[in-house]
C-alpha atoms as a PDB file:
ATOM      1  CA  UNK A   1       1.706  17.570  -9.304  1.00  0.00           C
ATOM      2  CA  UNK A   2      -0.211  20.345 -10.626  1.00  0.00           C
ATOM      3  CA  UNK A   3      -0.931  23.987  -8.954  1.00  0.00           C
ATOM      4  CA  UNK A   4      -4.565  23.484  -8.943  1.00  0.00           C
ATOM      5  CA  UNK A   5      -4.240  19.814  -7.352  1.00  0.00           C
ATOM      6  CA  UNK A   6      -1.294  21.142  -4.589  1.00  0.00           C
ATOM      7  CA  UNK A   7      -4.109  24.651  -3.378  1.00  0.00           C
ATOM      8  CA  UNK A   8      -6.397  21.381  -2.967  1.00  0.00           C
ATOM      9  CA  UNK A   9      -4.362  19.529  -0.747  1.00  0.00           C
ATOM     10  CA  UNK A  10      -3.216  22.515   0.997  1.00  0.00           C
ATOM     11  CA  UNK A  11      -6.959  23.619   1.574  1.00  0.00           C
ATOM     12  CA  UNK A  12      -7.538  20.124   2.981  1.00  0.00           C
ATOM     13  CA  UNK A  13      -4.861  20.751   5.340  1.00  0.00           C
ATOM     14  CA  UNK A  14      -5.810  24.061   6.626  1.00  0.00           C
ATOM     15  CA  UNK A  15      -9.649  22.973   7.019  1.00  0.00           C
ATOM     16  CA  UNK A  16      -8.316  19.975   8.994  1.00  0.00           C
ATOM     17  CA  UNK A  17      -6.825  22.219  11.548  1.00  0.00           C
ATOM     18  CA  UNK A  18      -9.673  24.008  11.849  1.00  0.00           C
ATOM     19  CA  UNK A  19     -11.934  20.914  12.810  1.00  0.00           C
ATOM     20  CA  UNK A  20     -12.784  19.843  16.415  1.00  0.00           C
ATOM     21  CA  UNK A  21     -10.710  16.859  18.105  1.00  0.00           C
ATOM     22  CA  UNK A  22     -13.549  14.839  17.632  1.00  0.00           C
ATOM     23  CA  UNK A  23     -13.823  16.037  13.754  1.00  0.00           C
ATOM     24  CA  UNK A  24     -10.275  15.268  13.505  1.00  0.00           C
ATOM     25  CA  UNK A  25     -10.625  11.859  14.957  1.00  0.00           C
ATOM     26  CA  UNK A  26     -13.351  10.838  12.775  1.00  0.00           C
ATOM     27  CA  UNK A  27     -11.150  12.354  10.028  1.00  0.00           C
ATOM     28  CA  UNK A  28      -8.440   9.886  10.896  1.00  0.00           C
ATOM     29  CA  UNK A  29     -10.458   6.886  11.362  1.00  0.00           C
ATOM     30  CA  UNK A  30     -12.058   7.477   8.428  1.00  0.00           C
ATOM     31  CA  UNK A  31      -8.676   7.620   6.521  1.00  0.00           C
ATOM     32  CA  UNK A  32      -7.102   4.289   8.112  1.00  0.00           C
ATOM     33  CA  UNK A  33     -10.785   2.699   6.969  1.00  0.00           C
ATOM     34  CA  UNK A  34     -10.016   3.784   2.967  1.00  0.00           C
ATOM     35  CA  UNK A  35      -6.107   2.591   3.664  1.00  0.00           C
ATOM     36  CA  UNK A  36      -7.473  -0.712   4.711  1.00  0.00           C
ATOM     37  CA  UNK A  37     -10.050  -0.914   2.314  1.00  0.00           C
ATOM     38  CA  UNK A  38      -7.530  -0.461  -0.283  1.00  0.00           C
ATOM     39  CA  UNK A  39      -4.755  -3.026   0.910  1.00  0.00           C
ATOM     40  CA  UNK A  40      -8.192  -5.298   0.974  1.00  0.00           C
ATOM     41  CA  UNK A  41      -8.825  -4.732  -2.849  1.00  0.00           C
ATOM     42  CA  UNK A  42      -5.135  -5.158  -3.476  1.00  0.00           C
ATOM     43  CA  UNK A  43      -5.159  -8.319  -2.026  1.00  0.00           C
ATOM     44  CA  UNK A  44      -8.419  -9.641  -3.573  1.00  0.00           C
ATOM     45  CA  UNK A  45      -6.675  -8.307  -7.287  1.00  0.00           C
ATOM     46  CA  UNK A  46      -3.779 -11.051  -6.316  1.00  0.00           C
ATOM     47  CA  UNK A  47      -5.914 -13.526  -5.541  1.00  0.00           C
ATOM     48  CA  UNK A  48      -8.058 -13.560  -8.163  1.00  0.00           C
ATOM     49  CA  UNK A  49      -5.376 -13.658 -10.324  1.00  0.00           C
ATOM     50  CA  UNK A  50      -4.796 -17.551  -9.893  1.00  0.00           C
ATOM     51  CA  UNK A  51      -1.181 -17.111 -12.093  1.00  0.00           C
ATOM     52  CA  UNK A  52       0.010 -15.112 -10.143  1.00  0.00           C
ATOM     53  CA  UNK A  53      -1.309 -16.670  -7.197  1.00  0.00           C
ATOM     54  CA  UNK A  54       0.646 -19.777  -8.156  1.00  0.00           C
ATOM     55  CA  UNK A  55       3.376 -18.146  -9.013  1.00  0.00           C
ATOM     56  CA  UNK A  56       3.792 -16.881  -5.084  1.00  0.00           C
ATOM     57  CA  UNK A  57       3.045 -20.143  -3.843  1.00  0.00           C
ATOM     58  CA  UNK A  58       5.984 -21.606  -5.898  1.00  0.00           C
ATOM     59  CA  UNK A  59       8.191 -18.890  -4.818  1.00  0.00           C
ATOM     60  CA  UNK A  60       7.498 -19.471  -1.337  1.00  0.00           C
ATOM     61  CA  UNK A  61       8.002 -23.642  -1.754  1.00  0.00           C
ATOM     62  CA  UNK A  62      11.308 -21.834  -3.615  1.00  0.00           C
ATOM     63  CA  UNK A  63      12.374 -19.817  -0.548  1.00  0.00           C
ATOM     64  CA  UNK A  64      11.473 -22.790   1.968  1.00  0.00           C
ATOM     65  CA  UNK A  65      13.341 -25.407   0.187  1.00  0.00           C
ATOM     66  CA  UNK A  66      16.590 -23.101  -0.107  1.00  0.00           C
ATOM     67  CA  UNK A  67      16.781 -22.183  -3.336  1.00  0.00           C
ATOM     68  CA  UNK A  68      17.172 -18.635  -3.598  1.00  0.00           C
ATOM     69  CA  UNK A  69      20.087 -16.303  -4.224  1.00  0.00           C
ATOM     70  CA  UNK A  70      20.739 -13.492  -1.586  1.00  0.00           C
ATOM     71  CA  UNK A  71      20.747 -10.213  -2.603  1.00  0.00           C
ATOM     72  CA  UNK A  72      24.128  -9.155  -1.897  1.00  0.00           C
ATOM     73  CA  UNK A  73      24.761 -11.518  -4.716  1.00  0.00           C
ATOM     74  CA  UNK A  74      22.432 -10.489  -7.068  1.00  0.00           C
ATOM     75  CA  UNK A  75      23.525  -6.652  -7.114  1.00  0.00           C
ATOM     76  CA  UNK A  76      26.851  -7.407  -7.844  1.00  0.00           C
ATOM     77  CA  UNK A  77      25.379  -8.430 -10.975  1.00  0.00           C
ATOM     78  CA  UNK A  78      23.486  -5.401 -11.731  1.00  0.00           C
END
């Protein structure tokens, strides 16, 4: 990360701790919205991608009908 981006996030910090409760609830809810609103997008992306999409579905009809490997197997291998 770069100086200039680091004084920015420090900055944040120190005007955070300078805000009200209330200011610094708002602050919080307002971060957990743009968290959620991101896992949203992330989860649209998947499932507009109907390939991939599939390709999760089959994995999961995979897992269900035992036919996976476990991973203590699988590292021995690696």
């Amino acid at each position: 990360m770069s100086k200039t981006a680091t004084i920015k996030v420090e900055k944040i910090f120190v005007d955070f701790e300078r805000l009200s409760k209330k200011s610094k609830k708002e602050v919080a809810d307002f971060i957990a919205y743009l968290k959620a609103k991101e896992e949203l997008e992330a989860t649209k992306e998947v499932l507009r991608d109907k390939d991939f999409l599939n390709s999760i579905m089959r994995g999961d009809e995979d897992f269900k009908a035992g036919r996976f490997k476990r991973w203590s197997e699988v590292k021995e291998n690696v």
